[in-house]
N, C-alpha and C. Protein backbone atom coordinates (compact mmCIF):
# COMPACT_ATOMS: atom_id res chain seq x y z
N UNK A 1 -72.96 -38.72 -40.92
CA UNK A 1 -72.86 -40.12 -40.57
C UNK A 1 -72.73 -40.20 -39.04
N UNK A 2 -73.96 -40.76 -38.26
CA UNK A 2 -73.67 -40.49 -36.97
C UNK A 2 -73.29 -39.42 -36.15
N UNK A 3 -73.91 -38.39 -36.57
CA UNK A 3 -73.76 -37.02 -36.36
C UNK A 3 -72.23 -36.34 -36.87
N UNK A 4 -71.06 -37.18 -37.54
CA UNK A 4 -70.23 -36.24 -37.89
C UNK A 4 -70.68 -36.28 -39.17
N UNK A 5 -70.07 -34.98 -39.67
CA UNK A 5 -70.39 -34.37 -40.93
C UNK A 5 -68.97 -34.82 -41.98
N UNK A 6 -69.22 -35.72 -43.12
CA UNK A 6 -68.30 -35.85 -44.11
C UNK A 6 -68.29 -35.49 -45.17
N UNK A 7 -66.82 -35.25 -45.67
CA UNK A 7 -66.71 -34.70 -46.73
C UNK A 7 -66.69 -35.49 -48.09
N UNK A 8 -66.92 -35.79 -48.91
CA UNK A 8 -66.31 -36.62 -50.10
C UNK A 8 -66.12 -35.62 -51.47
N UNK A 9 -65.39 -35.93 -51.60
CA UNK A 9 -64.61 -35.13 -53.06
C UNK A 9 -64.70 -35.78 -54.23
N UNK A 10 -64.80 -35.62 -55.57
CA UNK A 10 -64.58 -36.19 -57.13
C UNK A 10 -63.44 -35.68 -56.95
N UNK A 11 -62.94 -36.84 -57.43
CA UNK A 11 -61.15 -36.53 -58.22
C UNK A 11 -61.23 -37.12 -59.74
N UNK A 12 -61.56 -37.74 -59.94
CA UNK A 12 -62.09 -38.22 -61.54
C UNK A 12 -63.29 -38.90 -61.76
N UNK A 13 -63.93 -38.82 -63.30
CA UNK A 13 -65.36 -39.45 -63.43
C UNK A 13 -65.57 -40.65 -62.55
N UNK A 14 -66.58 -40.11 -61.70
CA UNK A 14 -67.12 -41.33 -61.25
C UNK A 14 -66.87 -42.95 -60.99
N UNK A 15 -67.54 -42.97 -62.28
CA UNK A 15 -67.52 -44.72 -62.51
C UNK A 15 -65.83 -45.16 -62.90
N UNK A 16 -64.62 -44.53 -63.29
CA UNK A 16 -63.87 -44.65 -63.02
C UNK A 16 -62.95 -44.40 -62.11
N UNK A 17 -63.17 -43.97 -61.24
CA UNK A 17 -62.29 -43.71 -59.49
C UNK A 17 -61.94 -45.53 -59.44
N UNK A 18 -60.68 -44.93 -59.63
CA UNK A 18 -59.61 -46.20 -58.97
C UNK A 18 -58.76 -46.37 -58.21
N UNK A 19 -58.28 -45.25 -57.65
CA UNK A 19 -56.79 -45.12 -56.65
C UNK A 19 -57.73 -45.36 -55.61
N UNK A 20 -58.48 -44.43 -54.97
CA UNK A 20 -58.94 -44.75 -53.55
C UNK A 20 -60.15 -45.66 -53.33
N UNK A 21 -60.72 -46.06 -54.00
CA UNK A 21 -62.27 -47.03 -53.65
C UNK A 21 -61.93 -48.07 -53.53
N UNK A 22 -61.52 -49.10 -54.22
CA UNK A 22 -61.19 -50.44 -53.46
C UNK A 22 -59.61 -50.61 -52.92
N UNK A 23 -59.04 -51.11 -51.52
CA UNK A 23 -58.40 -51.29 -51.35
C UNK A 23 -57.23 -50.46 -51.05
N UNK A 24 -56.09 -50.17 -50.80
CA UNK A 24 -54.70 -49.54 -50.68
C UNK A 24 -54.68 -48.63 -51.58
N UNK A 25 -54.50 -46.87 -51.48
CA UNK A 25 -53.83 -46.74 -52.51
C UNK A 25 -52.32 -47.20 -53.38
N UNK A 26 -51.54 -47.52 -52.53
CA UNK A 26 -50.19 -47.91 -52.83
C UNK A 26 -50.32 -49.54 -53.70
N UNK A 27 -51.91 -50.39 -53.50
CA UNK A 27 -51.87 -51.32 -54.42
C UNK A 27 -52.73 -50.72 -55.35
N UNK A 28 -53.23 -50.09 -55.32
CA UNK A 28 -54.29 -49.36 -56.55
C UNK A 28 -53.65 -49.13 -57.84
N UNK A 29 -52.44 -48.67 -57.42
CA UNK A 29 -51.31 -47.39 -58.09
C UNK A 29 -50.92 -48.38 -59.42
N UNK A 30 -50.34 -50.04 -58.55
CA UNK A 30 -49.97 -50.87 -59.48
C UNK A 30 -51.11 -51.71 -60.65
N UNK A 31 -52.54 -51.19 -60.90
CA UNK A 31 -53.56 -51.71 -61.47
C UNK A 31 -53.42 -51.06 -62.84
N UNK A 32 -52.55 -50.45 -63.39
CA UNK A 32 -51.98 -49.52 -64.52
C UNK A 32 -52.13 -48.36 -64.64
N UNK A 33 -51.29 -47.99 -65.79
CA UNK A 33 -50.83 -46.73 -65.84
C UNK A 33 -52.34 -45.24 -65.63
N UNK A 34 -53.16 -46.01 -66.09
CA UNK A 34 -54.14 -45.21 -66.14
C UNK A 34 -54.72 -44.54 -64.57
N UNK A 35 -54.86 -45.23 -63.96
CA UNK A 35 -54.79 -45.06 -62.24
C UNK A 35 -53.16 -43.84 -61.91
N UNK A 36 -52.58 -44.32 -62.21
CA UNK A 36 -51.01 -43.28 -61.99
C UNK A 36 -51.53 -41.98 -62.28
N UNK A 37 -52.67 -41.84 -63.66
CA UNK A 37 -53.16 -40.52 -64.03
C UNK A 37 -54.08 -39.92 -62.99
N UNK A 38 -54.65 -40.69 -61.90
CA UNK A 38 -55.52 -40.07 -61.31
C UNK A 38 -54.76 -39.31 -59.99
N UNK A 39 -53.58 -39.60 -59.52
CA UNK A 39 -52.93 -39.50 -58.52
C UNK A 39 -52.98 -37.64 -58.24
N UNK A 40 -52.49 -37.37 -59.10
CA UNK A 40 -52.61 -35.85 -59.03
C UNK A 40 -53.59 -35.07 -58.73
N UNK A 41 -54.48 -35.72 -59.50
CA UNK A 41 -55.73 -35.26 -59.44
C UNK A 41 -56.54 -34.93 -58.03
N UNK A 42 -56.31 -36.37 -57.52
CA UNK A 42 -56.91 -36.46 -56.29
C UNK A 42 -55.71 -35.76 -55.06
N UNK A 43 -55.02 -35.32 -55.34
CA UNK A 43 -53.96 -34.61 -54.00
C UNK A 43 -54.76 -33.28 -54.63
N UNK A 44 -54.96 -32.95 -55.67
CA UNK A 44 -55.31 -31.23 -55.74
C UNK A 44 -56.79 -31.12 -55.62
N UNK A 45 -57.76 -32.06 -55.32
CA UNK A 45 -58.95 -32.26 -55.18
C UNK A 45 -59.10 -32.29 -53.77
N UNK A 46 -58.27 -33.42 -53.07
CA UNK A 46 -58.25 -33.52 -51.70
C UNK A 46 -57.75 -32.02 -51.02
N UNK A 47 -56.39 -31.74 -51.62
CA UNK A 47 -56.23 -30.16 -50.55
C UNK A 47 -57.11 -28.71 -50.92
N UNK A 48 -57.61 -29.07 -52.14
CA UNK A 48 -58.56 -28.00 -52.01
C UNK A 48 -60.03 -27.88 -51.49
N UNK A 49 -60.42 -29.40 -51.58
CA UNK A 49 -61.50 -29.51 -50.08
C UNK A 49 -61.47 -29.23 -49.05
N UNK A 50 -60.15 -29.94 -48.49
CA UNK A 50 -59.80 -29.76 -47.39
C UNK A 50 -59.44 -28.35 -46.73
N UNK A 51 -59.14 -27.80 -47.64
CA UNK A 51 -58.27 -25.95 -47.26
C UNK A 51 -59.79 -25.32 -47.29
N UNK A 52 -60.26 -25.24 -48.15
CA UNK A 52 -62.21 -25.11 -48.08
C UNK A 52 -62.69 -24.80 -46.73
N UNK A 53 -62.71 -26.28 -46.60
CA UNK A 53 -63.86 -26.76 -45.08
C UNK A 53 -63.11 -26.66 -43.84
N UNK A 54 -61.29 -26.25 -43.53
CA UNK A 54 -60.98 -25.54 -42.53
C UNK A 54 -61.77 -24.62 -42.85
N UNK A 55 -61.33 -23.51 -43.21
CA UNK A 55 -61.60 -22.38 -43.48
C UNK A 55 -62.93 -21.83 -43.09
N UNK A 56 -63.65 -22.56 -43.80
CA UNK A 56 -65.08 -22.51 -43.70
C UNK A 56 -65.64 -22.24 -42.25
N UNK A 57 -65.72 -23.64 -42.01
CA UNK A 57 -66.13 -24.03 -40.58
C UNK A 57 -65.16 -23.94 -39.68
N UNK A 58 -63.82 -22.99 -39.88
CA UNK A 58 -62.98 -22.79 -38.59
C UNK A 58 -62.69 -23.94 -37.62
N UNK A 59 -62.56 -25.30 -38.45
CA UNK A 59 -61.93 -26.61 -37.68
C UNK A 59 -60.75 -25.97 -37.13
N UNK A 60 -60.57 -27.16 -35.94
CA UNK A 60 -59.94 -26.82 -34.86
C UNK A 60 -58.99 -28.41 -35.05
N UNK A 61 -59.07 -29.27 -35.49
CA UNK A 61 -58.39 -30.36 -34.96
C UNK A 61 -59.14 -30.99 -36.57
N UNK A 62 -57.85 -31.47 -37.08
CA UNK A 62 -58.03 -33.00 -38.72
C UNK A 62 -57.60 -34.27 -38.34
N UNK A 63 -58.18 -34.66 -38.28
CA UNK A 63 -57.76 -36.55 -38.36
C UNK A 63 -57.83 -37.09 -39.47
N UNK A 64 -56.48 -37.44 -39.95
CA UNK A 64 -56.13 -38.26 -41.08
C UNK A 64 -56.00 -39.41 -40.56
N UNK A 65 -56.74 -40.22 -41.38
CA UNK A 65 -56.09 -41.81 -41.40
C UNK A 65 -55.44 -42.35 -42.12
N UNK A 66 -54.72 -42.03 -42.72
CA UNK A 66 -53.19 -42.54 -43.35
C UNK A 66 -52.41 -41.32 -43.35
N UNK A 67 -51.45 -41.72 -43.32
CA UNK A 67 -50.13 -40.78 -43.62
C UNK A 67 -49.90 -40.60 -44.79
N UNK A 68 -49.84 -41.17 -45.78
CA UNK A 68 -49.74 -40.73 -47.41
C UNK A 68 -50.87 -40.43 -47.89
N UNK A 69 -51.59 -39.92 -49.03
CA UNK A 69 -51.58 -38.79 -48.93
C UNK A 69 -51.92 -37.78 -47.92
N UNK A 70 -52.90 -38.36 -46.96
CA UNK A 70 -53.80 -37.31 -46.14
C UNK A 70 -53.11 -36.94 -44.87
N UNK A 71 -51.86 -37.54 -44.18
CA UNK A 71 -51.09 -36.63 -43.24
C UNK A 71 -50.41 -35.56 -44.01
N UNK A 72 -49.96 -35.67 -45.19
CA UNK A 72 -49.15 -34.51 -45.79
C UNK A 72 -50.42 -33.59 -46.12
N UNK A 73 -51.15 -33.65 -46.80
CA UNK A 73 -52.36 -32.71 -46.96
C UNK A 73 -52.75 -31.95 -45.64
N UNK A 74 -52.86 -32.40 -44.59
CA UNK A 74 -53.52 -32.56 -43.38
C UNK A 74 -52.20 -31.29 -42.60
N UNK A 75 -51.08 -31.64 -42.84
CA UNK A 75 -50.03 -31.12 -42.35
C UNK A 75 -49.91 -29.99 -43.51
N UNK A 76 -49.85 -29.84 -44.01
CA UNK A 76 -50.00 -28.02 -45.22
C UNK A 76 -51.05 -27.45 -44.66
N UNK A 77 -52.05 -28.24 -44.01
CA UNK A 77 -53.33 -27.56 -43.43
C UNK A 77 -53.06 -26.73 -42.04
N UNK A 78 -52.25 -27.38 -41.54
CA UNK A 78 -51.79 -26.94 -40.06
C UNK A 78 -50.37 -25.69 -40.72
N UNK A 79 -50.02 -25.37 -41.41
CA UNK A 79 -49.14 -24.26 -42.07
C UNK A 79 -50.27 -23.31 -42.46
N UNK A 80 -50.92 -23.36 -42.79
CA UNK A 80 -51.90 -22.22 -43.23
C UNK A 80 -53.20 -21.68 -42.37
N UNK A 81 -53.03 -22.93 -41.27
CA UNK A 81 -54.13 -22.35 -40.04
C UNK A 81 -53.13 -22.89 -38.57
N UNK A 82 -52.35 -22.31 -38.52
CA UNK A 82 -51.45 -22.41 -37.27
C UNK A 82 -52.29 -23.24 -35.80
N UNK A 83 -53.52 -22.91 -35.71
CA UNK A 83 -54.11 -22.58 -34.56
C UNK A 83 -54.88 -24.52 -34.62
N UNK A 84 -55.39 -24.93 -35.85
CA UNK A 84 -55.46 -26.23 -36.63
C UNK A 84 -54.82 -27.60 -36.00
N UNK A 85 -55.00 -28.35 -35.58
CA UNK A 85 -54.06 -29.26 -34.85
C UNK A 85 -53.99 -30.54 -35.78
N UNK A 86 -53.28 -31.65 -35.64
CA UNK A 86 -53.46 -32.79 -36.16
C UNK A 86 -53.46 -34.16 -35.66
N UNK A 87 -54.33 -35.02 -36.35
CA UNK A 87 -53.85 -36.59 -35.97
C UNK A 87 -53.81 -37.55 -37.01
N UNK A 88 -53.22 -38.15 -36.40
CA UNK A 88 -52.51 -39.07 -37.84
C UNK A 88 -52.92 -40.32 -37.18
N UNK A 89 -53.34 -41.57 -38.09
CA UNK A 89 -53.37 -43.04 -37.70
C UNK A 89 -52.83 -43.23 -38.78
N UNK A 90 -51.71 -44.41 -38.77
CA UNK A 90 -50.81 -45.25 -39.37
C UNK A 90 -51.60 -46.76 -39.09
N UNK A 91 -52.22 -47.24 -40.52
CA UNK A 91 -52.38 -48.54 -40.31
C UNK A 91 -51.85 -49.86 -40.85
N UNK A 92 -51.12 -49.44 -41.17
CA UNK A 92 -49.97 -50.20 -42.01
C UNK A 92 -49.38 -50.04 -43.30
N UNK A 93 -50.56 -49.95 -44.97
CA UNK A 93 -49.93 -49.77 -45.80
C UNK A 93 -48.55 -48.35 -45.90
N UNK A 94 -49.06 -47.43 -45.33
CA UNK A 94 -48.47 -46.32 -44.86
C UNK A 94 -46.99 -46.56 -44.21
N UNK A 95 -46.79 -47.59 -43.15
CA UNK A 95 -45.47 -47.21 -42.42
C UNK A 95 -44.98 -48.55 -43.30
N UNK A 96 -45.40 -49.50 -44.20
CA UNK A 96 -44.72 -50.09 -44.87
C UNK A 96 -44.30 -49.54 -46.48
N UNK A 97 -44.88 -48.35 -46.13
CA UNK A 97 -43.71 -47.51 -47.90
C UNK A 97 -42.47 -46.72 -47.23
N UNK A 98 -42.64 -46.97 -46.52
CA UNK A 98 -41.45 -46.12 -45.76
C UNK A 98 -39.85 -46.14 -46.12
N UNK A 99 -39.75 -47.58 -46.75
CA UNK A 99 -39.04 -47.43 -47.50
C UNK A 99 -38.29 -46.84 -48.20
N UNK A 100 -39.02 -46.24 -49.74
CA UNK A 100 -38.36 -45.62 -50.16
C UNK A 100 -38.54 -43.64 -49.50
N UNK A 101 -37.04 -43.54 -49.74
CA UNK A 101 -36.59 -41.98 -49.63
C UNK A 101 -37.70 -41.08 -49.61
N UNK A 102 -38.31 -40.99 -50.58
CA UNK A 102 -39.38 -39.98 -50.59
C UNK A 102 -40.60 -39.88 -49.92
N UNK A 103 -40.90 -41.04 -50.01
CA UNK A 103 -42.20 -41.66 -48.97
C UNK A 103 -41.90 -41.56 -47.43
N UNK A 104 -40.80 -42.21 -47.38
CA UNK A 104 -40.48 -41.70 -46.03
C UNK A 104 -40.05 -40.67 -45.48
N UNK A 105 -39.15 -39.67 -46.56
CA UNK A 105 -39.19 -37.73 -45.72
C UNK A 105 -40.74 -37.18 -45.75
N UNK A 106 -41.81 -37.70 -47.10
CA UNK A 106 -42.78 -37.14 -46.36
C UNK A 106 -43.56 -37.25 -45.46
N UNK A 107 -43.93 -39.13 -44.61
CA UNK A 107 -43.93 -39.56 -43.92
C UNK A 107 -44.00 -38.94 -42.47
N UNK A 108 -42.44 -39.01 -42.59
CA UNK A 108 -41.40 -37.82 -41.54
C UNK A 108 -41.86 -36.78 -41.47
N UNK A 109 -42.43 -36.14 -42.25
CA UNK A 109 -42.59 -35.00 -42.00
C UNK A 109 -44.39 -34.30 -41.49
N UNK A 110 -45.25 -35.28 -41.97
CA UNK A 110 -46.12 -35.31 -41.87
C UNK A 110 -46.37 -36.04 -40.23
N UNK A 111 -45.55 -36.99 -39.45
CA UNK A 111 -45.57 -37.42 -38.36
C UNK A 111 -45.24 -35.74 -37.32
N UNK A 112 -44.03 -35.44 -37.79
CA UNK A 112 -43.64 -33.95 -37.14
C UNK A 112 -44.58 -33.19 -36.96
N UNK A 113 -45.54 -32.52 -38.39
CA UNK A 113 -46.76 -31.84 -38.06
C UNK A 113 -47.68 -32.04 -36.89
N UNK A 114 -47.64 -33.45 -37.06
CA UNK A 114 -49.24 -34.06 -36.16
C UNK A 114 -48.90 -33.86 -34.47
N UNK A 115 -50.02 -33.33 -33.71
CA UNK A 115 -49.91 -32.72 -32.13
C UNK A 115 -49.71 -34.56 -31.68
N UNK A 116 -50.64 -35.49 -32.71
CA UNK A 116 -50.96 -37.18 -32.22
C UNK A 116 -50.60 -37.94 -33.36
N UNK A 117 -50.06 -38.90 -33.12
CA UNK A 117 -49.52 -39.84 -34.03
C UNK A 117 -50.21 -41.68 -33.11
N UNK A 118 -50.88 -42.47 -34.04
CA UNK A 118 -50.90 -43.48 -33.49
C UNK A 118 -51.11 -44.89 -34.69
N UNK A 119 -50.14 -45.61 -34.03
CA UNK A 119 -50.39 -46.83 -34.93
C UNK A 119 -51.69 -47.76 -34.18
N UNK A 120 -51.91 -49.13 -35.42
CA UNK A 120 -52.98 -49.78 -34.74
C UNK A 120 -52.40 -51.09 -34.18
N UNK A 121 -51.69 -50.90 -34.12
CA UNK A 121 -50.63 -51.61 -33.51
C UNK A 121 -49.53 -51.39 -32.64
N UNK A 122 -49.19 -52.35 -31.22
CA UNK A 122 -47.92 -51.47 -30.50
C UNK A 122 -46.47 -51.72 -31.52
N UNK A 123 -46.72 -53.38 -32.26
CA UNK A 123 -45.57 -53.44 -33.22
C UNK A 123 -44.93 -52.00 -34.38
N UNK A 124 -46.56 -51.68 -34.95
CA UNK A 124 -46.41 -50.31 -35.43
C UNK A 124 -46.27 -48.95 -35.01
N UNK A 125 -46.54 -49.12 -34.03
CA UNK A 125 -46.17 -48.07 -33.30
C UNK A 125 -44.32 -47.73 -32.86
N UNK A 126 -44.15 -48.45 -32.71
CA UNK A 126 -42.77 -48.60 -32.36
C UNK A 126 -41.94 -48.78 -33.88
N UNK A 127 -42.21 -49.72 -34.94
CA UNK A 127 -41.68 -48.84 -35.96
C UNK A 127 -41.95 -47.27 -36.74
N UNK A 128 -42.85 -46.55 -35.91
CA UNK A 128 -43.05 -45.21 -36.17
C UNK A 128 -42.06 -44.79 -35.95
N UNK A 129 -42.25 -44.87 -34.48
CA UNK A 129 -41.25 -44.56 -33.53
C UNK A 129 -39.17 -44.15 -33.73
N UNK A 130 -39.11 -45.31 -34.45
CA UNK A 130 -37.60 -45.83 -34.81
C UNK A 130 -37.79 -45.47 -36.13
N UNK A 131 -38.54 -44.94 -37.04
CA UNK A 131 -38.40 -44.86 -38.34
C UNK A 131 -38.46 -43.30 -38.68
């Protein structure tokens, strides 16, 4: 696409992919229980692409654009290729789960990994920042 090269992954049949194609995953999640089933799926689909095509092509630098799932993915990536750098964009649904406990240590922790962290916003940015 415009000379970069993308990846896309199956995480479940096709014509049913629901967590990531329209909209938020974090509003996806609430469209029922059946979507909740795909969640897994697609974190062990996503990091095993992703661990792949470092590897592969000896990337040097990942840009995630969200922090849930794909800074934490993105950040296990930078543990297993030291040399690997990261960036993270926060565009909102992301620094508004922050909330709860869990979302936000991984959050946290996935901000720590990244060499760049940036919101699309200075408002968001600054609750990065403080959060």
């Amino acid at each position: 696409m415009d000379g970069v090269t993308v990846h896309r992954f199956r995480y479940w049949r096709r014509a049913t992919h629901a967590l990531a194609d329209q909209g938020g995953m974090t509003h996806n999640l609430t469209r029922g229980p059946w979507v909740l089933l795909q969640a897994p799926c697609f974190l062990t689909a996503q990091r095993v692409l992703a661990v792949a095509v470092v590897w592969r092509s000896k990337i040097l630098l990942v840009y995630a654009h969200w922090v849930l799932p794909q800074g934490v993915v993105s950040g296990l990536i930078t543990l297993l290729f030291p040399n690997c750098r990261l960036f993270v964009t926060s565009d909102g649904a992301d620094v508004d789960t922050m909330s709860g406990r869990l979302t936000r240590d991984e959050n946290g922790w996935a901000y720590r990994r990244a060499r760049t962290v940036a919101g699309v916003s200075h408002a968001m940015a600054e609750e990065i920042a403080a959060g």
